[in-house]
PDB file of N, CA and C in Angstrom:
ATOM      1  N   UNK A   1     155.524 165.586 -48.512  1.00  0.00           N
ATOM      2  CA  UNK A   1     156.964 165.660 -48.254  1.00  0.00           C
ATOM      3  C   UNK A   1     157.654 166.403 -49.394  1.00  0.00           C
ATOM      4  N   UNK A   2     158.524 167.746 -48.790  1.00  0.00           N
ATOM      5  CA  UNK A   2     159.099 168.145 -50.174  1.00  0.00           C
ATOM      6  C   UNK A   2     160.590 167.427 -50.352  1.00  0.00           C
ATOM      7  N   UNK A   3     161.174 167.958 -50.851  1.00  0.00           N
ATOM      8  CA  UNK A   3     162.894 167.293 -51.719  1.00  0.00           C
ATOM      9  C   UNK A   3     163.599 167.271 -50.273  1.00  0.00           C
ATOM     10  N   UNK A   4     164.424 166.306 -50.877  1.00  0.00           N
ATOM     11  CA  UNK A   4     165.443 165.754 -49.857  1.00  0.00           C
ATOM     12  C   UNK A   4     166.665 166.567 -50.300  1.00  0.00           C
ATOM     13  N   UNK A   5     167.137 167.340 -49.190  1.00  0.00           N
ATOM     14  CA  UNK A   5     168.272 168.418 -48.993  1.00  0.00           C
ATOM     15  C   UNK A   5     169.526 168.281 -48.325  1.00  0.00           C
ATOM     16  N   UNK A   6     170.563 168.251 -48.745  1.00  0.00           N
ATOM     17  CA  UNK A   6     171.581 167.831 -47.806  1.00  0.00           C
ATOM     18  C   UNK A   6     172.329 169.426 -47.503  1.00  0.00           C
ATOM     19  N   UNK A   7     171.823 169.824 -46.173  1.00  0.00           N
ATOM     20  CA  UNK A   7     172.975 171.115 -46.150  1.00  0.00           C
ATOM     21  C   UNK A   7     174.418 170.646 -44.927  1.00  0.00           C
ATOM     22  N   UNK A   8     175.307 171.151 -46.128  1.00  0.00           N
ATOM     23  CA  UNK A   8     176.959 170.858 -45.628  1.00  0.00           C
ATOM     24  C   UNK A   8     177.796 172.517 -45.163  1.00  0.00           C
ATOM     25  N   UNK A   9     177.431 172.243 -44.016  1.00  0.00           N
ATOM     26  CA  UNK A   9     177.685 173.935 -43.263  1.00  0.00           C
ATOM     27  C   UNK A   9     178.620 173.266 -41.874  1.00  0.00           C
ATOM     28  N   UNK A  10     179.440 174.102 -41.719  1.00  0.00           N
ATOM     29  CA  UNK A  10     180.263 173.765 -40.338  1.00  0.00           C
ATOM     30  C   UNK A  10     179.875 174.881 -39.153  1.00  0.00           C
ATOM     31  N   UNK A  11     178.706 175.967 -39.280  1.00  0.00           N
ATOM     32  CA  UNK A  11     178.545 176.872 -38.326  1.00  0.00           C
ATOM     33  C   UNK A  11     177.088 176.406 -37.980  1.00  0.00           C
ATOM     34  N   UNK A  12     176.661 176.012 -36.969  1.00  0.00           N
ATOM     35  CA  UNK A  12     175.802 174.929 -36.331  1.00  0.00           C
ATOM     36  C   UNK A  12     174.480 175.952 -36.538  1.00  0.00           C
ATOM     37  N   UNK A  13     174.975 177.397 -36.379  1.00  0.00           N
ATOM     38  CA  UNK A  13     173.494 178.366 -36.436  1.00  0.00           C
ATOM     39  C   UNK A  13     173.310 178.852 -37.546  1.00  0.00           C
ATOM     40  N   UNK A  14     173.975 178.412 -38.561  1.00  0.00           N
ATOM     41  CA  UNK A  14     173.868 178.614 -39.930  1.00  0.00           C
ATOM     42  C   UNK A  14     173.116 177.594 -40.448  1.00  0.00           C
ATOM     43  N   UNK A  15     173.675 176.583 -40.044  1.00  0.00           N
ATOM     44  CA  UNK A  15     172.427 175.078 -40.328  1.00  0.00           C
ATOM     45  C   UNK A  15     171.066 175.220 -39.867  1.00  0.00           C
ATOM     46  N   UNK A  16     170.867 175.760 -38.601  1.00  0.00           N
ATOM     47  CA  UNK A  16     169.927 176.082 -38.013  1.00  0.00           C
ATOM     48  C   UNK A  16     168.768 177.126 -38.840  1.00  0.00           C
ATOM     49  N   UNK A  17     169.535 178.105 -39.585  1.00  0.00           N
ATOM     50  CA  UNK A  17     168.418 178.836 -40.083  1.00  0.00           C
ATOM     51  C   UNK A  17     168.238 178.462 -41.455  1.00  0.00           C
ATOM     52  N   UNK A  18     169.164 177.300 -42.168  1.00  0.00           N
ATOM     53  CA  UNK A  18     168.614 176.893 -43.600  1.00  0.00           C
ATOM     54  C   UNK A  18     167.396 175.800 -42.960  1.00  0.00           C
ATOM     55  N   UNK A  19     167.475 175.024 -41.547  1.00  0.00           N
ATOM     56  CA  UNK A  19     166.731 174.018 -41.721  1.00  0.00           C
ATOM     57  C   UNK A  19     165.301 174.883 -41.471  1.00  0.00           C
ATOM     58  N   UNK A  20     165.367 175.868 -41.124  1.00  0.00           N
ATOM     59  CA  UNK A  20     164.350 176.550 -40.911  1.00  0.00           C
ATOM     60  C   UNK A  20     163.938 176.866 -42.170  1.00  0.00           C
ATOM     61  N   UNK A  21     164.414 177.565 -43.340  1.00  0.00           N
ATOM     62  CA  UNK A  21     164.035 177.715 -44.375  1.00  0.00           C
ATOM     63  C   UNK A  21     163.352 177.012 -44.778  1.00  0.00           C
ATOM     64  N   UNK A  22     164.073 175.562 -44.618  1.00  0.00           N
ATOM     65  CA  UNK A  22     163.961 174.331 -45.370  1.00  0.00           C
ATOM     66  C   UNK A  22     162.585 173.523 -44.839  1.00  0.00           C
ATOM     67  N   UNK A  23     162.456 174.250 -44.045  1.00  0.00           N
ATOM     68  CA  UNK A  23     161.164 173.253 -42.261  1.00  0.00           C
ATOM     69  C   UNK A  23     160.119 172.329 -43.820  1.00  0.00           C
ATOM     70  N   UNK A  24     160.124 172.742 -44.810  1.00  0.00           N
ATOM     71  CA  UNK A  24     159.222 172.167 -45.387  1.00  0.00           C
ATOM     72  C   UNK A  24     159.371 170.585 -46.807  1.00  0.00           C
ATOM     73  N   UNK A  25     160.696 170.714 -45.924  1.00  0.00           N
ATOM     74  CA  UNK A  25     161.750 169.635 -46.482  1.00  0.00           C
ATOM     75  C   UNK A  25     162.613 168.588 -46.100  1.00  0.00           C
ATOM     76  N   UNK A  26     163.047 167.677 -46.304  1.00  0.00           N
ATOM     77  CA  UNK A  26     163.878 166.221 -45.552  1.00  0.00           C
ATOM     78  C   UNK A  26     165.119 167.119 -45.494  1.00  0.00           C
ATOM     79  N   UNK A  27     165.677 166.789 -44.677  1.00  0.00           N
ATOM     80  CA  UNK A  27     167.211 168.004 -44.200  1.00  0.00           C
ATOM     81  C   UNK A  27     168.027 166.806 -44.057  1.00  0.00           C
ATOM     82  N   UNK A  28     169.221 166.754 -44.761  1.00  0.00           N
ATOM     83  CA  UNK A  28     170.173 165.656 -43.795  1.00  0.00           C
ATOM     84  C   UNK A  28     171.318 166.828 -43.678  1.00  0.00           C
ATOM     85  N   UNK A  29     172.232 166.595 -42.779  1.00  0.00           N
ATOM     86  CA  UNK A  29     173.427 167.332 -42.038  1.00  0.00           C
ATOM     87  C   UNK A  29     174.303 167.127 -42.191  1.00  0.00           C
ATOM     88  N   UNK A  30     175.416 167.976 -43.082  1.00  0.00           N
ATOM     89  CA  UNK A  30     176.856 167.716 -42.445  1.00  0.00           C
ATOM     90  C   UNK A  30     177.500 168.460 -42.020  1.00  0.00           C
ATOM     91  N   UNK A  31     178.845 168.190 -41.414  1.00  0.00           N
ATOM     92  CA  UNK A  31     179.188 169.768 -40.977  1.00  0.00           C
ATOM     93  C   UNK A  31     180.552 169.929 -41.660  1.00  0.00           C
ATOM     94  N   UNK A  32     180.842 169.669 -42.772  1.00  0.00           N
ATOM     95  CA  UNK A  32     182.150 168.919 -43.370  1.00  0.00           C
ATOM     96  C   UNK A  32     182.128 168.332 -44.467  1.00  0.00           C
ATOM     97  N   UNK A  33     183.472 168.226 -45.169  1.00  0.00           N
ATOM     98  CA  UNK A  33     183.286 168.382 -47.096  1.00  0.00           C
ATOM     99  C   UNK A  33     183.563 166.312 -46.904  1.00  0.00           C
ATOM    100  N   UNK A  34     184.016 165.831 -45.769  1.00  0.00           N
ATOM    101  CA  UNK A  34     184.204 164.279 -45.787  1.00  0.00           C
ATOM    102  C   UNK A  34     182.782 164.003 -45.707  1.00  0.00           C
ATOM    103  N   UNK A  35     182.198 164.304 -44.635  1.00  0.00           N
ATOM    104  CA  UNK A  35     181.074 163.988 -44.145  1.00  0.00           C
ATOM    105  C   UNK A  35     179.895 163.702 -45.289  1.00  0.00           C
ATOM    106  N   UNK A  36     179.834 165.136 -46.117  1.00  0.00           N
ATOM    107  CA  UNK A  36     178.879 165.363 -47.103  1.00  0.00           C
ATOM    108  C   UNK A  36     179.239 164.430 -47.868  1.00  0.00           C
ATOM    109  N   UNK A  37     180.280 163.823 -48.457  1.00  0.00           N
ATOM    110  CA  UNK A  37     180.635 163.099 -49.635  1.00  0.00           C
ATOM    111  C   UNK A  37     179.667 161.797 -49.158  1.00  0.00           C
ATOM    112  N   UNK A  38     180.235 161.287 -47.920  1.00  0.00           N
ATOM    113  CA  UNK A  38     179.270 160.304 -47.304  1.00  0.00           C
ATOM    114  C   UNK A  38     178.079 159.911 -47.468  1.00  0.00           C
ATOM    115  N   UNK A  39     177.376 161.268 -46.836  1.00  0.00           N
ATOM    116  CA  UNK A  39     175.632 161.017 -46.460  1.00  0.00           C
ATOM    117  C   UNK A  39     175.307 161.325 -48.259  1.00  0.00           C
ATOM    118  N   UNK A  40     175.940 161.857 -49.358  1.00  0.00           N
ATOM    119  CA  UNK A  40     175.322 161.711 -50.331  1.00  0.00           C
ATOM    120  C   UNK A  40     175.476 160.830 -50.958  1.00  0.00           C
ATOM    121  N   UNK A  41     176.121 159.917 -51.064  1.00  0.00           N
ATOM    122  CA  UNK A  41     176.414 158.443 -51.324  1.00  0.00           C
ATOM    123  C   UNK A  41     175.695 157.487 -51.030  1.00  0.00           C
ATOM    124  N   UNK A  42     174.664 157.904 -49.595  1.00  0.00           N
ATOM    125  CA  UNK A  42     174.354 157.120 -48.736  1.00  0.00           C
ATOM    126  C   UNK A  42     172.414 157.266 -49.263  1.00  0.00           C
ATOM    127  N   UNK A  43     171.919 159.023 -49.094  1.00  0.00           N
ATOM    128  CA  UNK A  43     170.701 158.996 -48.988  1.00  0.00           C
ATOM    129  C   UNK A  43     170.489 159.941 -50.698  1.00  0.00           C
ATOM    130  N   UNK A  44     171.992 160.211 -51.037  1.00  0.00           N
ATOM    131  CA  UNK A  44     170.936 160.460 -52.674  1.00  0.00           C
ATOM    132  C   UNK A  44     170.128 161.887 -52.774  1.00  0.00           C
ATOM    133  N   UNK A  45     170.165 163.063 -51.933  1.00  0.00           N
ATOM    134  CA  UNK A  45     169.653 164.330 -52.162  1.00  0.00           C
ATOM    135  C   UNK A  45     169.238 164.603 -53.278  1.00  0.00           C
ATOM    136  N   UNK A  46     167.786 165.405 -53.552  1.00  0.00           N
ATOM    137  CA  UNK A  46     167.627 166.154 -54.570  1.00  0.00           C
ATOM    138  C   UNK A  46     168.416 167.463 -54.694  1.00  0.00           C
ATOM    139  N   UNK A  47     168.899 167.962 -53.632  1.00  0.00           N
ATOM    140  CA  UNK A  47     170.098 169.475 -53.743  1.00  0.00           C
ATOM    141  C   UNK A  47     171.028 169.501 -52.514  1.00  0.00           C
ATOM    142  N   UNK A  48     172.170 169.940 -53.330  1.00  0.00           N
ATOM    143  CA  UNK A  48     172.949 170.037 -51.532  1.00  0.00           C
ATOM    144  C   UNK A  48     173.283 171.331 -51.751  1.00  0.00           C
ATOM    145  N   UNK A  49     173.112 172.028 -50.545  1.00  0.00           N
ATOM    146  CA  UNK A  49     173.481 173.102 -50.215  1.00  0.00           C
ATOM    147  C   UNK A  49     175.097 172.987 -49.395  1.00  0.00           C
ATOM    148  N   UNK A  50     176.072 173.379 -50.353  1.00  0.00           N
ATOM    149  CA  UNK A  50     177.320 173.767 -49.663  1.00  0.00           C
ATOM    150  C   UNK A  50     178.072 174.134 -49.568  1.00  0.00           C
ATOM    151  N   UNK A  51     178.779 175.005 -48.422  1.00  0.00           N
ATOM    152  CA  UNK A  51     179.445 175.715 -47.857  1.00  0.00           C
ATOM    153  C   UNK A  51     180.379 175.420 -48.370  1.00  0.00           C
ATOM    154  N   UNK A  52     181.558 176.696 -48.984  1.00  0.00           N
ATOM    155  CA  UNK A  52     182.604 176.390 -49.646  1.00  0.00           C
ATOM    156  C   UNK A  52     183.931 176.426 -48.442  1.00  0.00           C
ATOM    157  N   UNK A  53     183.924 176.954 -47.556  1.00  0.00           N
ATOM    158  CA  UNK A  53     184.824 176.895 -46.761  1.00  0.00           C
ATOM    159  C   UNK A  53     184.697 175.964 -45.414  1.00  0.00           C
ATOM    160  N   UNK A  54     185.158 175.006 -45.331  1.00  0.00           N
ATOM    161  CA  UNK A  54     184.652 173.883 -44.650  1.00  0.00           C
ATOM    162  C   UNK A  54     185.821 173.174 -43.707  1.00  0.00           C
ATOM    163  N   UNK A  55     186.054 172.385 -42.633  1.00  0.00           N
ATOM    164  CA  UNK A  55     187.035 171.920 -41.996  1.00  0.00           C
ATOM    165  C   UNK A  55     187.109 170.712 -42.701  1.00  0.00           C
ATOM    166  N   UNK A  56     188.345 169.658 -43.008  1.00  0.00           N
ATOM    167  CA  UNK A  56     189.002 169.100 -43.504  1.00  0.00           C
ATOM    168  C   UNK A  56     188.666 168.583 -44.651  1.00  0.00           C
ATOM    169  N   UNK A  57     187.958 168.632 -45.349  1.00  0.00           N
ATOM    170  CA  UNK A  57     187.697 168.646 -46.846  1.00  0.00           C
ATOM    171  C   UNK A  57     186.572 169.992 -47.366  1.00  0.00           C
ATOM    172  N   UNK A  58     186.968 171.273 -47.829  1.00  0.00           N
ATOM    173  CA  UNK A  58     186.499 172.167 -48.887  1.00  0.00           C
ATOM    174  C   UNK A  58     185.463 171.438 -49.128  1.00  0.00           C
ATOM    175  N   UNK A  59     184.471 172.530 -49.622  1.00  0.00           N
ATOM    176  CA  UNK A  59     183.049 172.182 -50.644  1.00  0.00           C
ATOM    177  C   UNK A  59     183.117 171.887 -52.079  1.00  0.00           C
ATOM    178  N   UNK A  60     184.876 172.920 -52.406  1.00  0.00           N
ATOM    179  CA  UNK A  60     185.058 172.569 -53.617  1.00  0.00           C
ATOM    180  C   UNK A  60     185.370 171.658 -53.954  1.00  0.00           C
ATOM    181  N   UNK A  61     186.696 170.807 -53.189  1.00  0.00           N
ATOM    182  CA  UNK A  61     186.742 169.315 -53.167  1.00  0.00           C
ATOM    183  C   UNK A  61     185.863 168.288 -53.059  1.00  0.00           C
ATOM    184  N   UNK A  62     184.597 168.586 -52.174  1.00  0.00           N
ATOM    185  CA  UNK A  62     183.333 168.092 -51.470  1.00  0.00           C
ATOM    186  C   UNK A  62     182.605 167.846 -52.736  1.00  0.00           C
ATOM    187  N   UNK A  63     182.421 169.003 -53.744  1.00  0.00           N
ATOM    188  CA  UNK A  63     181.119 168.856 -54.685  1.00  0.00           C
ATOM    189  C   UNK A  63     182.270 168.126 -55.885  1.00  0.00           C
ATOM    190  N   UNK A  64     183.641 168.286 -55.800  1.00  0.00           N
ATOM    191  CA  UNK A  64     184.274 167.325 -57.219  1.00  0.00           C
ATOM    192  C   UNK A  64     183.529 166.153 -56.913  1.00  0.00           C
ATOM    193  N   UNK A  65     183.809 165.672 -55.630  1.00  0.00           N
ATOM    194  CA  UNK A  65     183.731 164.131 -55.808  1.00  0.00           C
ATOM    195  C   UNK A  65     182.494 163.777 -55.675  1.00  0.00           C
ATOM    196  N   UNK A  66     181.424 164.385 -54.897  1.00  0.00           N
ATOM    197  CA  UNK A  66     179.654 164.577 -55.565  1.00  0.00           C
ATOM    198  C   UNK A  66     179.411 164.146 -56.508  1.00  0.00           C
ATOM    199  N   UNK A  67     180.162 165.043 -57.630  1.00  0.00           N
ATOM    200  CA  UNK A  67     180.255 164.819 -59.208  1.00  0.00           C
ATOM    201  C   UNK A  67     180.501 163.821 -59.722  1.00  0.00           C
ATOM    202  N   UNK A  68     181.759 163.235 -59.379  1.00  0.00           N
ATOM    203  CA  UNK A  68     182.358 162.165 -60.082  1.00  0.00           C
ATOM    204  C   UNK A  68     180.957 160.988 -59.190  1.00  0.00           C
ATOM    205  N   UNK A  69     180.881 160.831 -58.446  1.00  0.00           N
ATOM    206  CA  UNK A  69     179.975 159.722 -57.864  1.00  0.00           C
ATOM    207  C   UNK A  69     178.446 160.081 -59.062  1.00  0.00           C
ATOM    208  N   UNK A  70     178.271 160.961 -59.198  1.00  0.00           N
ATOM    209  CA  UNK A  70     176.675 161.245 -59.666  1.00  0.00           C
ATOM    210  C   UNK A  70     176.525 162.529 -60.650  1.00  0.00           C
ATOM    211  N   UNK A  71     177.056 162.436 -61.615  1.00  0.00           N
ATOM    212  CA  UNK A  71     177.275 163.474 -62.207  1.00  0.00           C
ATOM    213  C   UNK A  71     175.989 164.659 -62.535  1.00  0.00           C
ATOM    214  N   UNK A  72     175.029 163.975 -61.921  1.00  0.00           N
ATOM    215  CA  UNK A  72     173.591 164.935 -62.094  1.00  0.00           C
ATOM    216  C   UNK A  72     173.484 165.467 -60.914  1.00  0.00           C
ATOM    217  N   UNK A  73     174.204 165.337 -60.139  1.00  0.00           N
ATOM    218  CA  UNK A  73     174.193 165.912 -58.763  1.00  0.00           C
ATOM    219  C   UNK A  73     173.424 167.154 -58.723  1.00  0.00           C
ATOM    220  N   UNK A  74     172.582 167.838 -58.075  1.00  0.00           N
ATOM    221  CA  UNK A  74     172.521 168.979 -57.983  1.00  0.00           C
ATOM    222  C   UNK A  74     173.444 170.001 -56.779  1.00  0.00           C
ATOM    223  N   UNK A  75     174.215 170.773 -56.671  1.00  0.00           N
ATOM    224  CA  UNK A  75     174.980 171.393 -56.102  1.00  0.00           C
ATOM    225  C   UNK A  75     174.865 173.042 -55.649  1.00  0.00           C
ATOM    226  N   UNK A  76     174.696 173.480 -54.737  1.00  0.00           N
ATOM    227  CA  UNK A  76     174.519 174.987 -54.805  1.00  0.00           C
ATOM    228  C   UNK A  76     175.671 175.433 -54.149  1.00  0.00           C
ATOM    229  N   UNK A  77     176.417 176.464 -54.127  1.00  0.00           N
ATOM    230  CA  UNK A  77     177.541 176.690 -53.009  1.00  0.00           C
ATOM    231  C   UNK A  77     176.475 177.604 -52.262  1.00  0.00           C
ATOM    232  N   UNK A  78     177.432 177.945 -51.064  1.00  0.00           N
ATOM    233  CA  UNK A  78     176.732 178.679 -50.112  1.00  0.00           C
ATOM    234  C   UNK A  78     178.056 179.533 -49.677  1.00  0.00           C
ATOM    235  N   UNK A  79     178.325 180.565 -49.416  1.00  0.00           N
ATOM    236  CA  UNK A  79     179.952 181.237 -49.305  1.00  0.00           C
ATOM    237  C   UNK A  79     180.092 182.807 -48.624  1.00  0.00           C
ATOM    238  N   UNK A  80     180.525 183.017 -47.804  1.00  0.00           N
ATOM    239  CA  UNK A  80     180.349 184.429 -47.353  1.00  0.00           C
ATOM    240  C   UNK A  80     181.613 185.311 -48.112  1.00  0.00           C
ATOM    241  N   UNK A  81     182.863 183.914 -48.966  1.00  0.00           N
ATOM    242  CA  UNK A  81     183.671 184.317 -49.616  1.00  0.00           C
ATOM    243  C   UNK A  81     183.166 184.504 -51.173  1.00  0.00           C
ATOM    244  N   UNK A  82     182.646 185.065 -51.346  1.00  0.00           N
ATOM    245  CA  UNK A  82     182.045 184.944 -53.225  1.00  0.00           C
ATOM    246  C   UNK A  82     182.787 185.435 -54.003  1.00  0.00           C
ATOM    247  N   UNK A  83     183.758 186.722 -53.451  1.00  0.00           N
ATOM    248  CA  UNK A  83     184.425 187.259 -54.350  1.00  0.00           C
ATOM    249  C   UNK A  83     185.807 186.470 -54.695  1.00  0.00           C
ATOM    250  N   UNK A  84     186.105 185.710 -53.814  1.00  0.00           N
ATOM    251  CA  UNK A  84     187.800 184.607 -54.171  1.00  0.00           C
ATOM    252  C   UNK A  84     186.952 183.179 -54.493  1.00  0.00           C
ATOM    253  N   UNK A  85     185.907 182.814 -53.763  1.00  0.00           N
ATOM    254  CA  UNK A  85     185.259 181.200 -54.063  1.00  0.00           C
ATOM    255  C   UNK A  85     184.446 181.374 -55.047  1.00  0.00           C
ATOM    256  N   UNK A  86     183.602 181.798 -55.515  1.00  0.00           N
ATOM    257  CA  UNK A  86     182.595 181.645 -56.585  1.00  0.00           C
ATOM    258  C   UNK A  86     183.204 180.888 -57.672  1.00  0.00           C
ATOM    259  N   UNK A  87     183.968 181.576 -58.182  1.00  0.00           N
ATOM    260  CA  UNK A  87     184.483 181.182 -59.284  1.00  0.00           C
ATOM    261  C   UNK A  87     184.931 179.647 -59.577  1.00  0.00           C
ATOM    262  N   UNK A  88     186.166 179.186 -58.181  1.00  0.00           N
ATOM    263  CA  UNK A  88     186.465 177.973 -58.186  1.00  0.00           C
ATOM    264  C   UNK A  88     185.357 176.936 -58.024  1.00  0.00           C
ATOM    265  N   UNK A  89     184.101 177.309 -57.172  1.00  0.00           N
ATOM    266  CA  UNK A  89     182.786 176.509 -56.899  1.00  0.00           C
ATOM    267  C   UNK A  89     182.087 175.984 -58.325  1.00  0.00           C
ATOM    268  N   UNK A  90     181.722 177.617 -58.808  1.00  0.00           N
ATOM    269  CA  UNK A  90     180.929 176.836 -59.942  1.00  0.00           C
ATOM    270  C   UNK A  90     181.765 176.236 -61.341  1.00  0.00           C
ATOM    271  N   UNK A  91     183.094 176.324 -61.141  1.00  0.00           N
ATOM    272  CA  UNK A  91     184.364 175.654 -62.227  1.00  0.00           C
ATOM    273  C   UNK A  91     184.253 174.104 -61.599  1.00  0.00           C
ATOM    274  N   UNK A  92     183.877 173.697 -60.045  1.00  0.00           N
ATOM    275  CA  UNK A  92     184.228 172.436 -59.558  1.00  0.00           C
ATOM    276  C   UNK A  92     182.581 171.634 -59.783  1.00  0.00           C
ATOM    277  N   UNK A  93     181.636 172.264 -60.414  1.00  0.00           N
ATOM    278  CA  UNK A  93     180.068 171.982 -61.062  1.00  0.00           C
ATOM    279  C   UNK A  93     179.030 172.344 -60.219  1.00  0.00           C
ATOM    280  N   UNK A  94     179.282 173.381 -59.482  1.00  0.00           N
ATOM    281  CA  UNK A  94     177.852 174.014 -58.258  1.00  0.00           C
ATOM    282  C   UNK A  94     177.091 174.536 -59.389  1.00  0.00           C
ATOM    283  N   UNK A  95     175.679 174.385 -59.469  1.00  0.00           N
ATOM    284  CA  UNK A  95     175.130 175.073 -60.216  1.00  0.00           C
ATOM    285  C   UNK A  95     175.196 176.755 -60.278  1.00  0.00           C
ATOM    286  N   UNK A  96     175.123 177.026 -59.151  1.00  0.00           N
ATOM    287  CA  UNK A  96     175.006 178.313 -58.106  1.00  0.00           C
ATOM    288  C   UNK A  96     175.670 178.706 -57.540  1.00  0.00           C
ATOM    289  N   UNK A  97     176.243 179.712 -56.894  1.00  0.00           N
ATOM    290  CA  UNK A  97     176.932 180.386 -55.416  1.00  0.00           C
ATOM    291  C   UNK A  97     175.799 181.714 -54.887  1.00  0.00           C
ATOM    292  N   UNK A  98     175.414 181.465 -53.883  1.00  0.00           N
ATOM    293  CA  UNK A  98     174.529 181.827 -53.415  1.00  0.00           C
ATOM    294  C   UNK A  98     175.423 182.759 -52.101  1.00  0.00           C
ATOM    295  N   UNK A  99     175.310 184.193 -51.615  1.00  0.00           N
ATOM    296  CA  UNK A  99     176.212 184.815 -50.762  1.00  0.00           C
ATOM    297  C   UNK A  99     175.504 184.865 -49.476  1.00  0.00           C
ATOM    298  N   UNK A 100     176.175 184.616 -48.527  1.00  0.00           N
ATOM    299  CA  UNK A 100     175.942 185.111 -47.160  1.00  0.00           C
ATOM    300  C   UNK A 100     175.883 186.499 -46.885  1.00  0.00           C
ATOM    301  N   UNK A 101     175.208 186.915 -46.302  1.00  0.00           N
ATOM    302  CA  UNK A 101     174.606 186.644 -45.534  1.00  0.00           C
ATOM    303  C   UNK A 101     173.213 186.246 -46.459  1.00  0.00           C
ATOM    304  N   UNK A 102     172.524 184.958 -45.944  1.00  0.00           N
ATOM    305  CA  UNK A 102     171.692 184.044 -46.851  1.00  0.00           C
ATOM    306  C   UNK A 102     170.253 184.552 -46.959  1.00  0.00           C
ATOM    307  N   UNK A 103     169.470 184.305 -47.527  1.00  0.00           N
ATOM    308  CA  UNK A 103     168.372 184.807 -47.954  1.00  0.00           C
ATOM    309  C   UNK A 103     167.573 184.334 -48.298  1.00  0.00           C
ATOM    310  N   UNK A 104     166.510 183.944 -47.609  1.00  0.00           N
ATOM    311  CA  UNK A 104     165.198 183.017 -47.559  1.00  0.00           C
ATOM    312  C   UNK A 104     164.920 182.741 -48.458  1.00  0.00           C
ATOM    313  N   UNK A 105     164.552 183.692 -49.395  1.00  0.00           N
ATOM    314  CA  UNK A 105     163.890 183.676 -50.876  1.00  0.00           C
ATOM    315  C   UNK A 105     165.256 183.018 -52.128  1.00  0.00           C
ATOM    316  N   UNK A 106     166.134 183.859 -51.744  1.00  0.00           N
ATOM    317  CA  UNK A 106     167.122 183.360 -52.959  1.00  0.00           C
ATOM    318  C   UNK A 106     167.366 182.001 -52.642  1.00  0.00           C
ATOM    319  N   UNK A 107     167.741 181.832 -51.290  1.00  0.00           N
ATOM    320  CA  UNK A 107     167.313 179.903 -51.284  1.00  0.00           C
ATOM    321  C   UNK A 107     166.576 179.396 -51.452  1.00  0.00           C
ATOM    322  N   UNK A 108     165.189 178.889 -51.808  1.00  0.00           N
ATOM    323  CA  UNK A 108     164.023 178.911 -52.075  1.00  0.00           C
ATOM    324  C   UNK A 108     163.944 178.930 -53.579  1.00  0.00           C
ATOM    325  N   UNK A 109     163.893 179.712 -54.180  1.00  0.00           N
ATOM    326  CA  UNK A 109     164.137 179.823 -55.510  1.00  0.00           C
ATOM    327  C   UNK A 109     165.414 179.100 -56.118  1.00  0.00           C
ATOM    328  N   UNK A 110     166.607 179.327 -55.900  1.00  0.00           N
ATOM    329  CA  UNK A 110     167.630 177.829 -56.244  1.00  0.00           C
ATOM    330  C   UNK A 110     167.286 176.421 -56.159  1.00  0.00           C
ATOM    331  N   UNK A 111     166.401 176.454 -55.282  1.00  0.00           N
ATOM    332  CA  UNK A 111     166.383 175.174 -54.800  1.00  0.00           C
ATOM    333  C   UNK A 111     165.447 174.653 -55.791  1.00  0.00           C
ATOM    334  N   UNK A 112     164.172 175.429 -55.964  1.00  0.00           N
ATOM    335  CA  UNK A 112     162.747 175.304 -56.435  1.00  0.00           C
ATOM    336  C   UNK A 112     163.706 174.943 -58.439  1.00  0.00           C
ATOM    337  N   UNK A 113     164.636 176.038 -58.870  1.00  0.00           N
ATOM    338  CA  UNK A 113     165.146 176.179 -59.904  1.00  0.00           C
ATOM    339  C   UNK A 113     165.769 174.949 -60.518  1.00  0.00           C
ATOM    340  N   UNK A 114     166.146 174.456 -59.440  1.00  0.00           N
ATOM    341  CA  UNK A 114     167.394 173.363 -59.694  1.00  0.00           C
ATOM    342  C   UNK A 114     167.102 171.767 -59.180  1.00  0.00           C
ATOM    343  N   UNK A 115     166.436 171.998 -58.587  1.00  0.00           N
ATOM    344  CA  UNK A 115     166.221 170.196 -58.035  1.00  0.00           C
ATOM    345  C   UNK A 115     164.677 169.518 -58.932  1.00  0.00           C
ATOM    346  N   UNK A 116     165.511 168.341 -59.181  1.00  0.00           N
ATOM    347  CA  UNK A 116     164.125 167.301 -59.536  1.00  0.00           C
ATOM    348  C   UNK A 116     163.432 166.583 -58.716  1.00  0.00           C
ATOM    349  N   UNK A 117     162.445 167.228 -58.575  1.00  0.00           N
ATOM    350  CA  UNK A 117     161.455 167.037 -57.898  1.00  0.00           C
ATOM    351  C   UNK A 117     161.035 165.446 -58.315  1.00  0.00           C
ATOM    352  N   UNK A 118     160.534 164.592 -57.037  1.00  0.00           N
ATOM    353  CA  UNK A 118     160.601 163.373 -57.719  1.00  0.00           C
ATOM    354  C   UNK A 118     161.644 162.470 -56.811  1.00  0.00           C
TER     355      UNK A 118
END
C-alpha cells in the first residue's frame, strides 16, 4: 500500500486523472475547501493535493486551516491560476504549486519529495 492522498479538486475529470496517477495509492476525495478540511481531520493524509480555486471554501483558506489543525501537514497546490495563486498558496504553507495542465511525473515526484512515508 502506498501513502494516503487526499485530492481536493471540484472538476470530477480532473480527480479522475490524479486518481489514475495515484492508482498506486489510498485516494480520499473532496470536491471542496469545507469538505477537505473534514476528511483531513478525519483520515490524516500523508499529502493533499489542492486545488486553489474551489466552490465555497478556497484551497487557500482550505490548507490555512489544514495547518492550524496539523501543522506538519503536507500540502501541494494544484492551480491552472499560478500566475495570481501561487504566491498566496505557498504564503498560506503549500509546500508546492504545481500548474495545470498536470503532469504525471511532476506529481509523482512532489509527492515522492514531500510526504512521509510511514
Amino acid at each position: 500500500m502506498g501513502l494516503k492522498v487526499l485530492i481536493v479538486e471540484d472538476d470530477p475529470i480532473v480527480r479522475e486523472i490524479l486518481k489514475t496517477i495515484l492508482k498506486n495509492h489510498f485516494v480520499i476525495e473532496a470536491d471542496n475547501g469545507e469538505e477537505a478540511v473534514k476528511l483531513y481531520k478525519y483520515h490524516k493524509p500523508d499529502v493533499v493535493l489542492m486545488d486553489i480555486v474551489l466552490p465555497d471554501k478556497d484551497g487557500i483558506k482550505a490548507t490555512e486551516e489544514i495547518l492550524k489543525e496539523d501543522k506538519d501537514a503536507t500540502i501541494i497546490g494544484i492551480t491552472a491560476f499560478a500566475a495570481t495563486k501561487k504566491e498566496a498558496m505557498l504564503k498560506a504553507g503549500a509546500k508546492e504549486v504545481i500548474e495545470k495542465p498536470l503532469n504525471r511525473k511532476k506529481i509523482l515526484e512532489a509527492i515522492e519529495k514531500y510526504a512521509k512515508a510511514g
